[in-house]
N, C-alpha and C. Protein backbone atom coordinates (compact mmCIF):
# COMPACT_ATOMS: atom_id res chain seq x y z
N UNK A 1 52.32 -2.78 -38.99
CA UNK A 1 53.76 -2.74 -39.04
C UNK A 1 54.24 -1.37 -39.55
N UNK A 2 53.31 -0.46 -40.02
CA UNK A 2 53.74 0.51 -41.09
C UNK A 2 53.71 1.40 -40.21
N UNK A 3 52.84 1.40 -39.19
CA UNK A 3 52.64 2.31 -38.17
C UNK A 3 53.90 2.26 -37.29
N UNK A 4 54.20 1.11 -36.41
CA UNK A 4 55.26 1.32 -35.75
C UNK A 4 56.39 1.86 -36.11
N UNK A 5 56.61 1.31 -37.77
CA UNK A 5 57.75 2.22 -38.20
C UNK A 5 57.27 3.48 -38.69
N UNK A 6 56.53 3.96 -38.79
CA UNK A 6 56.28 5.37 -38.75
C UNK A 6 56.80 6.15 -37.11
N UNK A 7 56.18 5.25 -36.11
CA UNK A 7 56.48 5.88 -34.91
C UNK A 7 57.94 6.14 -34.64
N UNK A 8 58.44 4.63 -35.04
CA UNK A 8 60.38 4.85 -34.73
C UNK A 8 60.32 6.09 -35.49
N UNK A 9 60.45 6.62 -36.67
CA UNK A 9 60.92 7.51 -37.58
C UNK A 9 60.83 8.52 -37.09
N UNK A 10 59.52 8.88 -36.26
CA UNK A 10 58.96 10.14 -35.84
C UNK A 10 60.27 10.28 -34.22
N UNK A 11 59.86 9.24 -33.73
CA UNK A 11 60.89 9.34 -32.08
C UNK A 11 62.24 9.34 -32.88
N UNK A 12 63.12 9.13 -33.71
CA UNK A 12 64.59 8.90 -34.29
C UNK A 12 64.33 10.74 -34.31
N UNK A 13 63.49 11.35 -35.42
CA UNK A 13 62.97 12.72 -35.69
C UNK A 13 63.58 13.74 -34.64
N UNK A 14 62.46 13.12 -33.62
CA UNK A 14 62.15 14.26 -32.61
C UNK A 14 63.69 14.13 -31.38
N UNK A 15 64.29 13.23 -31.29
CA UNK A 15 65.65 12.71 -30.44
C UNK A 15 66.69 13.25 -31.45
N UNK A 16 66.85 13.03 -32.31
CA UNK A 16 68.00 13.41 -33.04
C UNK A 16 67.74 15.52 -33.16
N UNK A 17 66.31 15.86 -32.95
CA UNK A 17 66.18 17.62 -32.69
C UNK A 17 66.70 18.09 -31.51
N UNK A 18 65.96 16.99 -30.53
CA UNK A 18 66.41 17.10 -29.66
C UNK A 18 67.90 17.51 -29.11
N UNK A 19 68.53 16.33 -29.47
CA UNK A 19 69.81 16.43 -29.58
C UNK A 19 70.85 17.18 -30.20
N UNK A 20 70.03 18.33 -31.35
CA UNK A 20 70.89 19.33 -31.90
C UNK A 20 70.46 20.80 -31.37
N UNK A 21 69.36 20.81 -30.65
CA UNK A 21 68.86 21.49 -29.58
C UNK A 21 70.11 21.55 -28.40
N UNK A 22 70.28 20.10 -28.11
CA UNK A 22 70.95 20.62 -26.44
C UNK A 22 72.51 20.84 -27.06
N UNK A 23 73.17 20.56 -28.17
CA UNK A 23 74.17 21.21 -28.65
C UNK A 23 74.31 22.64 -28.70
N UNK A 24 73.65 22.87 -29.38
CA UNK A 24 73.51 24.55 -29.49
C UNK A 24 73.14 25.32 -28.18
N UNK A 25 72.50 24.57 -27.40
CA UNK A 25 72.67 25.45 -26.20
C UNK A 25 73.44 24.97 -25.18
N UNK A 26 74.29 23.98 -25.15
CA UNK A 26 75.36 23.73 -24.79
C UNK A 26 76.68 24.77 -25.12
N UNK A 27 76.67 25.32 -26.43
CA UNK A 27 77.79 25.72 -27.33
C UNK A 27 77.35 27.28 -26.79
N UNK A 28 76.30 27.68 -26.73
CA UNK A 28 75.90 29.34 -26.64
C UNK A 28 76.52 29.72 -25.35
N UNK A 29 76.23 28.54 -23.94
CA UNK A 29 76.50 28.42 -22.82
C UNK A 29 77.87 28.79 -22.37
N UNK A 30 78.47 27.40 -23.16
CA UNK A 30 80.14 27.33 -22.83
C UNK A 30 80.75 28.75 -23.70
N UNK A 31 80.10 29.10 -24.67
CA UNK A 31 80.52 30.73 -25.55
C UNK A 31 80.87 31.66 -24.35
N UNK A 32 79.48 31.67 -24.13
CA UNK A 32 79.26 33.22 -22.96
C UNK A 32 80.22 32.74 -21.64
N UNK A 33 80.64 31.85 -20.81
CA UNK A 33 81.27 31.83 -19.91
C UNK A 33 82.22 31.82 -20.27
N UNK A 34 83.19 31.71 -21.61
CA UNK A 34 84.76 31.67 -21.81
C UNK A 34 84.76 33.03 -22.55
N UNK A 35 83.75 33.94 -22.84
CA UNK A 35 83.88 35.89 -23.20
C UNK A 35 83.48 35.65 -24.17
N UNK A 36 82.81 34.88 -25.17
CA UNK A 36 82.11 35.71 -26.43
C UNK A 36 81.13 36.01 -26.37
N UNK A 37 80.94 37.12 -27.28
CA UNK A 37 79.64 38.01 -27.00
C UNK A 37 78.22 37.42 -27.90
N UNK A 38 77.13 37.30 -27.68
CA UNK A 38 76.45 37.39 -28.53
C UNK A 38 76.64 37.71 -29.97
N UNK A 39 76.61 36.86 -30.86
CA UNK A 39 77.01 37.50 -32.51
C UNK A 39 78.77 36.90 -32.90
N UNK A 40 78.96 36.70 -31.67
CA UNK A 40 80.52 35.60 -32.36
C UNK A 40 81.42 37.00 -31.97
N UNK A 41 81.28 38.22 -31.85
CA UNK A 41 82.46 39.46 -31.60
C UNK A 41 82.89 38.35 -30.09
N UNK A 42 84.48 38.89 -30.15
CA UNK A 42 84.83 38.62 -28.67
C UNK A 42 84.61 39.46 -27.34
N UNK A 43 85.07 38.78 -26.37
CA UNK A 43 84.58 39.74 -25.16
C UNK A 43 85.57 40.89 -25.45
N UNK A 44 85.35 41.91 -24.62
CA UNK A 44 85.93 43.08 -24.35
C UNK A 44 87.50 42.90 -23.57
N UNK A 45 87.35 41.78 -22.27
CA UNK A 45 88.17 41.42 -21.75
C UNK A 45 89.56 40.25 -22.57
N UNK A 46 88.61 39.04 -23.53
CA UNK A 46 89.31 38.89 -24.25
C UNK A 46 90.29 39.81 -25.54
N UNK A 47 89.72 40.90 -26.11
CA UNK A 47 90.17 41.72 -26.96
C UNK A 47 91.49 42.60 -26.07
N UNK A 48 91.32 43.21 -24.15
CA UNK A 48 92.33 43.54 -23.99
C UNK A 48 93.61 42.78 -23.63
N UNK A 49 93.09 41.21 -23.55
CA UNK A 49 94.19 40.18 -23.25
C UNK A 49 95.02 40.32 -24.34
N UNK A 50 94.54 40.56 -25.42
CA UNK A 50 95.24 40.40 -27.03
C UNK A 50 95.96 41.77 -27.33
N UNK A 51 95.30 42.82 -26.45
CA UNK A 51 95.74 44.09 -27.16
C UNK A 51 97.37 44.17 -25.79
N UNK A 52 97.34 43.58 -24.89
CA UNK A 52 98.41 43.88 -23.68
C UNK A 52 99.67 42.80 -24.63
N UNK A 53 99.18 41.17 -24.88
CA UNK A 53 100.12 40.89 -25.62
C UNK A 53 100.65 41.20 -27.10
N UNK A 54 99.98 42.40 -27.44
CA UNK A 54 100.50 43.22 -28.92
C UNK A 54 101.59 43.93 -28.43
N UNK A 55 101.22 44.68 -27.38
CA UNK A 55 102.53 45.77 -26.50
C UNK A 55 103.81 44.90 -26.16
N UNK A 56 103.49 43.74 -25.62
CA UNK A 56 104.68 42.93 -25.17
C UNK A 56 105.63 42.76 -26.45
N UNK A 57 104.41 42.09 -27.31
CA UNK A 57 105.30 41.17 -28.62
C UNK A 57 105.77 42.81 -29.51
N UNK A 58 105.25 43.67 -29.70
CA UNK A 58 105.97 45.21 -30.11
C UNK A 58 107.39 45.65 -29.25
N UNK A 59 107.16 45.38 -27.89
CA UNK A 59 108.74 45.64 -27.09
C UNK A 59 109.73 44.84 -27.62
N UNK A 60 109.31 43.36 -27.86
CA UNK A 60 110.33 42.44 -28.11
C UNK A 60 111.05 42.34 -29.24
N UNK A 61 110.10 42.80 -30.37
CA UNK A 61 110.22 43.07 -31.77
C UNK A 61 111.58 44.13 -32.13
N UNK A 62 111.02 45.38 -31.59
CA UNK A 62 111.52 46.34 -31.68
C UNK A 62 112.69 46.50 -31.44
N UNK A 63 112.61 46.04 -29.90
CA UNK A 63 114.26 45.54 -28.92
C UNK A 63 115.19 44.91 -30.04
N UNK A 64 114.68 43.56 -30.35
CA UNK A 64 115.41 43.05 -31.16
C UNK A 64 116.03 44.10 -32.50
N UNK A 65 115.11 44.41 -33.12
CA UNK A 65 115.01 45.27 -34.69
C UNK A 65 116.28 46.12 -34.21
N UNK A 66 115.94 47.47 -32.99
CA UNK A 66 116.89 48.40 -33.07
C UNK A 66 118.51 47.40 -32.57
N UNK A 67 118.54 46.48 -31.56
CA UNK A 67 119.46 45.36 -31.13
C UNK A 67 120.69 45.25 -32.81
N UNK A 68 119.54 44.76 -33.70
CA UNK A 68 120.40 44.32 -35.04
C UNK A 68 121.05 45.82 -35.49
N UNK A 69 120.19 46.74 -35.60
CA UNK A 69 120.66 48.05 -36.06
C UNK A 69 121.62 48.77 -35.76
N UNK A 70 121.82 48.22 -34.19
CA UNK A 70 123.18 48.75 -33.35
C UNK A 70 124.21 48.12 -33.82
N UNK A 71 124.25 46.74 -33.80
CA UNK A 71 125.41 46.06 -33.90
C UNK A 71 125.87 45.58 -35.61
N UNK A 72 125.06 46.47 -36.68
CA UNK A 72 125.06 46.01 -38.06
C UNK A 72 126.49 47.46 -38.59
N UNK A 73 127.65 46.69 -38.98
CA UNK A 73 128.58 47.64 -39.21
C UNK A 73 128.65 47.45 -40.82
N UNK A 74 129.40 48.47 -41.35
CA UNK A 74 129.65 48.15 -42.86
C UNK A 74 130.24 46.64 -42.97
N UNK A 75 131.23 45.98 -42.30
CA UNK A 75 131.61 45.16 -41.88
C UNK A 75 130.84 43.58 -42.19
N UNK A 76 129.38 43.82 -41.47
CA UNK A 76 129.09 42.68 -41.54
C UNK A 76 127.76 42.63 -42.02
N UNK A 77 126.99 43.48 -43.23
CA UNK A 77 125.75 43.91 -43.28
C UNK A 77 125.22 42.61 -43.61
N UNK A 78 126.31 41.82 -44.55
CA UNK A 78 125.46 40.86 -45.09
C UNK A 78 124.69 39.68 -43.63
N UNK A 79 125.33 39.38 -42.60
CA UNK A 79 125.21 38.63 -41.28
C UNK A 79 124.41 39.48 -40.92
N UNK A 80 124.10 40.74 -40.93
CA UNK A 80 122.97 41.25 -40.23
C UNK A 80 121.59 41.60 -40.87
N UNK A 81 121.68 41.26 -42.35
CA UNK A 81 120.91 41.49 -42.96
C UNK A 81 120.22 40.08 -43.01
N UNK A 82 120.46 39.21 -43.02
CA UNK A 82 120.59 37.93 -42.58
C UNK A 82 119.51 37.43 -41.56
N UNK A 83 120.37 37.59 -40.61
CA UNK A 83 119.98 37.74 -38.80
C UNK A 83 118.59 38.18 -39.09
N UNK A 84 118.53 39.66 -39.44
CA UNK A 84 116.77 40.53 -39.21
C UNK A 84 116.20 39.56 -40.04
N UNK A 85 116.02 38.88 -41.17
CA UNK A 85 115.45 37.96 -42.41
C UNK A 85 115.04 37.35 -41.40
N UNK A 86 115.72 36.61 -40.61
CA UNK A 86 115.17 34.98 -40.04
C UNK A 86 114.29 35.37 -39.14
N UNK A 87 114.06 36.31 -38.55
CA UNK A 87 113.45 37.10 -37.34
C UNK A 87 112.01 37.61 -38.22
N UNK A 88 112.01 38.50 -38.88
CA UNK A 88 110.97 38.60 -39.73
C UNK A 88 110.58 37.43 -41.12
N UNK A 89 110.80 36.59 -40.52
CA UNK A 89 110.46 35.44 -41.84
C UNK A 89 109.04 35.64 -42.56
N UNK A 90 108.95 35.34 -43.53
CA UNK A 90 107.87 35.40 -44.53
C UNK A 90 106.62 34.50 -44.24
N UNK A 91 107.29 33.26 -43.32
CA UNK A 91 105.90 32.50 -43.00
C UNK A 91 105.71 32.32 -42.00
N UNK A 92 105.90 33.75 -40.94
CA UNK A 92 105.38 33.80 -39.73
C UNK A 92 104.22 34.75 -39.87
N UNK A 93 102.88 34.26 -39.87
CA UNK A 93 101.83 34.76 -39.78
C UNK A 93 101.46 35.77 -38.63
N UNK A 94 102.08 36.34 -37.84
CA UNK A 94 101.94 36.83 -36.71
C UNK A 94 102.76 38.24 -36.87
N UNK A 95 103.59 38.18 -37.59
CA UNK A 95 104.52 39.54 -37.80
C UNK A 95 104.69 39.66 -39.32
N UNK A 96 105.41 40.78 -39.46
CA UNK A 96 105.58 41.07 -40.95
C UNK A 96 106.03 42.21 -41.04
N UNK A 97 106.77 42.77 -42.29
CA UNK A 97 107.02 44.20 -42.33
C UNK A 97 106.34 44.27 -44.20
N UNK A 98 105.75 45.18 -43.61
CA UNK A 98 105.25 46.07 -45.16
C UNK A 98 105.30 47.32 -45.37
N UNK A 99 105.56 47.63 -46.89
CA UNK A 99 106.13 48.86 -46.85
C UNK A 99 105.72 49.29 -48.90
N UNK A 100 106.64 50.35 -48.97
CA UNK A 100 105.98 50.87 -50.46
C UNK A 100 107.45 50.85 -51.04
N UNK A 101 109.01 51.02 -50.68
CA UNK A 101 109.63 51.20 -51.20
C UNK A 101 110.48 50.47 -51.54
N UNK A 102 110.55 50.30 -53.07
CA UNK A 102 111.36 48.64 -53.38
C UNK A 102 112.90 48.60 -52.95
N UNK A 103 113.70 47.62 -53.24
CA UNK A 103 112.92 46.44 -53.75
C UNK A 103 111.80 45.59 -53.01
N UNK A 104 110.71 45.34 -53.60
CA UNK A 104 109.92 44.81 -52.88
C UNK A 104 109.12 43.16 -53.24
N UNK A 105 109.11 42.44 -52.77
CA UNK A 105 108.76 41.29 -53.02
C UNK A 105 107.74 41.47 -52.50
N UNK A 106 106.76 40.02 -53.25
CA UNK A 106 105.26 39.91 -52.87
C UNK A 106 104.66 40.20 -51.30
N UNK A 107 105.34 39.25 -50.84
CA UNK A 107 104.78 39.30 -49.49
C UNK A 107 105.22 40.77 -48.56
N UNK A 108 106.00 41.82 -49.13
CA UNK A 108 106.33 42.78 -48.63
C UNK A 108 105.37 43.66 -48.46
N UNK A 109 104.41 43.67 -49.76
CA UNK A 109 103.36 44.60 -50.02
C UNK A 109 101.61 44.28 -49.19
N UNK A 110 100.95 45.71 -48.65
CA UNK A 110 99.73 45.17 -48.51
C UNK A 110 98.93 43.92 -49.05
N UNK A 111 98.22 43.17 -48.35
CA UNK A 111 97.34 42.07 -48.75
C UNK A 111 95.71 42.28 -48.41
N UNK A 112 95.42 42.83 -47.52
CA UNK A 112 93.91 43.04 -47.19
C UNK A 112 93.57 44.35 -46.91
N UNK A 113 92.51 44.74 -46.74
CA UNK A 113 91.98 45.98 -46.54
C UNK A 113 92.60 46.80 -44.90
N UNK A 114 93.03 46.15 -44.48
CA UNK A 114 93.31 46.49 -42.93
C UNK A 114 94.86 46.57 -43.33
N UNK A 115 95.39 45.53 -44.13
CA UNK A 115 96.99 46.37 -44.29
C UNK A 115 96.90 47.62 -44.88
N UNK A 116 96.23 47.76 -46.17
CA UNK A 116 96.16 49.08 -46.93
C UNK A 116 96.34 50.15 -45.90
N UNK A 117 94.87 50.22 -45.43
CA UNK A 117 94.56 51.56 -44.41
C UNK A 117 95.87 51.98 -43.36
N UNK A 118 96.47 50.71 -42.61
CA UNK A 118 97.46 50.33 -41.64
C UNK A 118 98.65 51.07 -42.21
N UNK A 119 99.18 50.97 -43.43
CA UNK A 119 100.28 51.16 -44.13
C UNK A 119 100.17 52.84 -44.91
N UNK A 120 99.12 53.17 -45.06
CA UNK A 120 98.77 54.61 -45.27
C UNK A 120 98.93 55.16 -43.93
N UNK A 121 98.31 54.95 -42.88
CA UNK A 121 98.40 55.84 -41.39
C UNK A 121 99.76 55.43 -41.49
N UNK A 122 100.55 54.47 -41.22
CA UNK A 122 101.93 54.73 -40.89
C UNK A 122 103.06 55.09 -41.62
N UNK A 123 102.39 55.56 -43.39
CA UNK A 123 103.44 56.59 -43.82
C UNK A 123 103.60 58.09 -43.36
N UNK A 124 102.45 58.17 -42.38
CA UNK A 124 101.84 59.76 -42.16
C UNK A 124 102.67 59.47 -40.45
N UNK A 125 102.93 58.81 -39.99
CA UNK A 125 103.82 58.33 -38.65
C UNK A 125 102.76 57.68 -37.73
N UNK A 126 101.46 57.30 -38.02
CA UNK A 126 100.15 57.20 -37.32
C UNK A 126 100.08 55.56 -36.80
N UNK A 127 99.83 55.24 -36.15
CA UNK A 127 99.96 53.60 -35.54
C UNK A 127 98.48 53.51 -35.72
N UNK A 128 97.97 52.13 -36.23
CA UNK A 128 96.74 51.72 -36.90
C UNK A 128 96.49 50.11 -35.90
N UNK A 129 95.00 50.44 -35.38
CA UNK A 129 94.82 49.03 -34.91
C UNK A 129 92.85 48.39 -35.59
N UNK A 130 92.85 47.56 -34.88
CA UNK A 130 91.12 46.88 -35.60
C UNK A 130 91.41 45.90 -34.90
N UNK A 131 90.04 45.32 -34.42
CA UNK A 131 90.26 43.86 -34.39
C UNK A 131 89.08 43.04 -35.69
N UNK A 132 89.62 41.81 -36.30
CA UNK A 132 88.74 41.92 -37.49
C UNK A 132 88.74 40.22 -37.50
N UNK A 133 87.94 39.49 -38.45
CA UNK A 133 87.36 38.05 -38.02
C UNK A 133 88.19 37.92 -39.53
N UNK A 134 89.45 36.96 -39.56
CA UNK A 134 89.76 36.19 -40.76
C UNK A 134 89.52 34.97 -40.81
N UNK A 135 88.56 34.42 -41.71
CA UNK A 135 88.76 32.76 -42.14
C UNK A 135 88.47 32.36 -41.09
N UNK A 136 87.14 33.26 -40.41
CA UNK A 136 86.54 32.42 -39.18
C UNK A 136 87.29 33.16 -37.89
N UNK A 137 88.54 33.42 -37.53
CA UNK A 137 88.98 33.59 -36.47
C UNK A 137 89.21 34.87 -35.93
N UNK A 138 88.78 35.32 -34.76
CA UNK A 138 88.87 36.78 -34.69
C UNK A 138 90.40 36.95 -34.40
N UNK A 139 91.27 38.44 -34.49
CA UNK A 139 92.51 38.46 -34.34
C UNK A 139 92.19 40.02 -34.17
N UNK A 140 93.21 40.48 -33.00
CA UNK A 140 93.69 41.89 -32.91
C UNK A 140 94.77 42.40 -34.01
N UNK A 141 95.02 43.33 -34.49
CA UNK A 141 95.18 44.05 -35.73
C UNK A 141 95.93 45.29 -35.10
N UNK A 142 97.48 45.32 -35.46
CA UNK A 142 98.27 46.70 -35.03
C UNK A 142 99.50 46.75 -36.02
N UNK A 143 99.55 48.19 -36.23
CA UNK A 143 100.60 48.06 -37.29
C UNK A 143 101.42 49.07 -36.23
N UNK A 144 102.61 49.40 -36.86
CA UNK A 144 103.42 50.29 -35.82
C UNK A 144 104.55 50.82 -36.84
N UNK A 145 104.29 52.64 -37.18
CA UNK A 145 104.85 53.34 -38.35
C UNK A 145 106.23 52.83 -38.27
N UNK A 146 107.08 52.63 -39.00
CA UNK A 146 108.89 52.70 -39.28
C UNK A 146 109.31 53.73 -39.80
N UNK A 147 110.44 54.43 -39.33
CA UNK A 147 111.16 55.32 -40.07
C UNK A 147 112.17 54.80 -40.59
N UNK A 148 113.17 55.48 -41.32
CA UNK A 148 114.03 55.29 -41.63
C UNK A 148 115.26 56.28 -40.62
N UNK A 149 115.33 55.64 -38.90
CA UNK A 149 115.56 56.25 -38.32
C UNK A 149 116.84 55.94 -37.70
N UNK A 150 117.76 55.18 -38.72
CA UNK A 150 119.26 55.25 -37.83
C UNK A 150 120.47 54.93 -39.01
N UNK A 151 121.26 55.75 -39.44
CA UNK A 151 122.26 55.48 -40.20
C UNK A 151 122.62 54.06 -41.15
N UNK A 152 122.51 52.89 -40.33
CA UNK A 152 122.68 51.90 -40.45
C UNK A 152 121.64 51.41 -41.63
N UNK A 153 119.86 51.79 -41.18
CA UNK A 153 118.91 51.54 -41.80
C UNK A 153 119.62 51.62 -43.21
N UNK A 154 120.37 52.29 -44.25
CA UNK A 154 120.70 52.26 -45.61
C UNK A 154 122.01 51.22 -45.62
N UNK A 155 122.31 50.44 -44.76
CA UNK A 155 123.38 50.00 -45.11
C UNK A 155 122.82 48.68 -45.71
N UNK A 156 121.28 48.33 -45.10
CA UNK A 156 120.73 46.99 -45.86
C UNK A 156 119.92 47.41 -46.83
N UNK A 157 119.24 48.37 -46.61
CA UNK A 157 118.09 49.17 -47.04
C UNK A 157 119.00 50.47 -48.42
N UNK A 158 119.50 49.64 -49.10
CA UNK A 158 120.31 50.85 -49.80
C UNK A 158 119.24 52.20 -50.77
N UNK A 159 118.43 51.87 -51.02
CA UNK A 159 117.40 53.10 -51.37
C UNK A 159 116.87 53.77 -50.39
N UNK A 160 117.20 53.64 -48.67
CA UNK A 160 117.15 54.58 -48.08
C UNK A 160 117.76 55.47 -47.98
N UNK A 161 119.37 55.65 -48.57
CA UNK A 161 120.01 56.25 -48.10
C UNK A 161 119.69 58.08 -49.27
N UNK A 162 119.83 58.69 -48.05
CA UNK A 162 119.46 60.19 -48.67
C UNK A 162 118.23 60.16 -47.99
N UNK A 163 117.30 59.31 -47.49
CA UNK A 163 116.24 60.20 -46.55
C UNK A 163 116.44 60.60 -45.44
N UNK A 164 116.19 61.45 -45.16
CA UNK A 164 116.37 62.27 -44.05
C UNK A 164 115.20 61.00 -42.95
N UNK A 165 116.30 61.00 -41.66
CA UNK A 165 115.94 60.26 -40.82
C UNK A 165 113.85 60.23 -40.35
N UNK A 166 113.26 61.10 -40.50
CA UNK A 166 112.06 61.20 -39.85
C UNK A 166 111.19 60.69 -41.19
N UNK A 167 111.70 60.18 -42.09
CA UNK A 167 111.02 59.58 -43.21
C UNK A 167 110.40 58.11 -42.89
N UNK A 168 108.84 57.82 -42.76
CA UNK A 168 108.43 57.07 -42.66
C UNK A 168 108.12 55.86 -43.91
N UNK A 169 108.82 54.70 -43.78
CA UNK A 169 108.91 54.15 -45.27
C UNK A 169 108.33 52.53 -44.78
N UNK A 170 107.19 52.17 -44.09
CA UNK A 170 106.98 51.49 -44.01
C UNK A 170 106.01 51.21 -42.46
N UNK A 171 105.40 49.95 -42.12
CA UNK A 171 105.15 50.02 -41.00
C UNK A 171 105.30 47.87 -39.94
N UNK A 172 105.24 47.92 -39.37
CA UNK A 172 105.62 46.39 -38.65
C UNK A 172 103.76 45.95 -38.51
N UNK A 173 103.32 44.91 -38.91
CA UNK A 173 102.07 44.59 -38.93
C UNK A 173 101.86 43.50 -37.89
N UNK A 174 101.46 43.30 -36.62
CA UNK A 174 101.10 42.19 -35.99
C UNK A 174 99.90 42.21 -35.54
N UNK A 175 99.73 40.37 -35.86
CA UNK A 175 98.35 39.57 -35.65
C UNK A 175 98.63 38.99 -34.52
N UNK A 176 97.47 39.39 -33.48
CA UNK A 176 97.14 38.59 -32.31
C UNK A 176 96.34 37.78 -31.77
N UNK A 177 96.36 36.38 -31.91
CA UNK A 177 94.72 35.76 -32.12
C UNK A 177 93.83 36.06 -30.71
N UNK A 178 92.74 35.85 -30.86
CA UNK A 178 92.05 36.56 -29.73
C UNK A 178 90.95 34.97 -29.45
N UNK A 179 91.93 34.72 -28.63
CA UNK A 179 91.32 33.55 -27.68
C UNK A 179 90.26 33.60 -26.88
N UNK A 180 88.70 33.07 -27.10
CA UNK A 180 87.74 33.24 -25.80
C UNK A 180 88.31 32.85 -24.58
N UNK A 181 89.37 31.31 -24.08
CA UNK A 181 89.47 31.41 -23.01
C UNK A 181 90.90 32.91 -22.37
N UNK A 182 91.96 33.53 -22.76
CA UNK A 182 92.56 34.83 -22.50
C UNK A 182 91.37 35.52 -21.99
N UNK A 183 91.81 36.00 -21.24
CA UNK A 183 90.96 37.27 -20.45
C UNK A 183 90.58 37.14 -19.29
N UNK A 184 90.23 35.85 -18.71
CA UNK A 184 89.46 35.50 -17.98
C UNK A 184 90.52 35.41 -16.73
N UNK A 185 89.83 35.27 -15.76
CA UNK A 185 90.58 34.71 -14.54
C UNK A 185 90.62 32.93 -14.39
């Protein structure tokens, strides 16, 4: 009797290896046909799916940003100061503005090693990208310098006022998650 159940134990053993065998090469399989590379980096093709929708979501951003800047008069700073808030909200993980010159609240300031560097190149006017693996997930990485480049900028921004327009005081940070299936046909 001791034997047979030795045998189940051994066949439960060798079926249940089995079976974490054809997972893993199930998982390596379905990896490589939806673009990841060997080692968990993403494909090349996935990384430019992510880097074309950084350009889009930067046009739209921007559009909008200079949009508020046009239409923000002494008049109505507080409604437009407003307006840009809800647009750059604090718990949209995907955008952000960071910068060095107060007033500055927490979430205004660098948080990881890729904002630091990001936020140094774009006091110098330099646009900063990476793609880098957070908390498991890979994501494309672009910051995009800010000046303090239109009159208006001090009407919300009142410690801008007195820089001379080509003064870089900050930069726009967006995360693009980088999907294995994007890229593909």
């Amino acid at each position: 009797m001791r034997r047979i159940n030795k045998r189940l134990n051994d066949k439960k053993h060798l079926l249940v290896g089995l079976i974490v065998i054809g997972v893993l090469a199930l998982g390596a399989v379905a990896g490589a046909q939806y673009g990841w590379k060997p080692g968990g980096m993403p494909s090349s093709e996935a990384i430019a799916f992510a880097e074309r929708t950084s350009d889009l979501m930067t046009n739209t951003v921007v559009a909008a940003l200079v949009q508020e800047i046009n239409e923000t008069t002494p008049e109505n700073v507080q409604e437009g100061n407003l307006s840009i808030g809800l647009i750059f909200d604090d718990r949209n993980p995907s955008m952000r503005l960071v910068g060095t010159l107060g007033p500055l609240r927490q979430n205004d300031r660098p948080r990881d090693g890729f904002e630091r560097d990001a936020l140094a190149a774009a006091l110098e006017g330099e646009p900063y990208t990476d793609v880098d693996r957070i908390r498991g997930r890979w994501f494309y990485r672009r910051s995009i310098p800010l000046s303090n480049f239109a009159p208006q900028c001090a009407l919300c921004h009142t410690n801008f006022a007195g820089l001379p327009s080509t003064e870089y005081v900050g930069a726009l940070m967006l995360r693009i998650p980088i999907r294995p299936r994007y890229g593909r046909p």
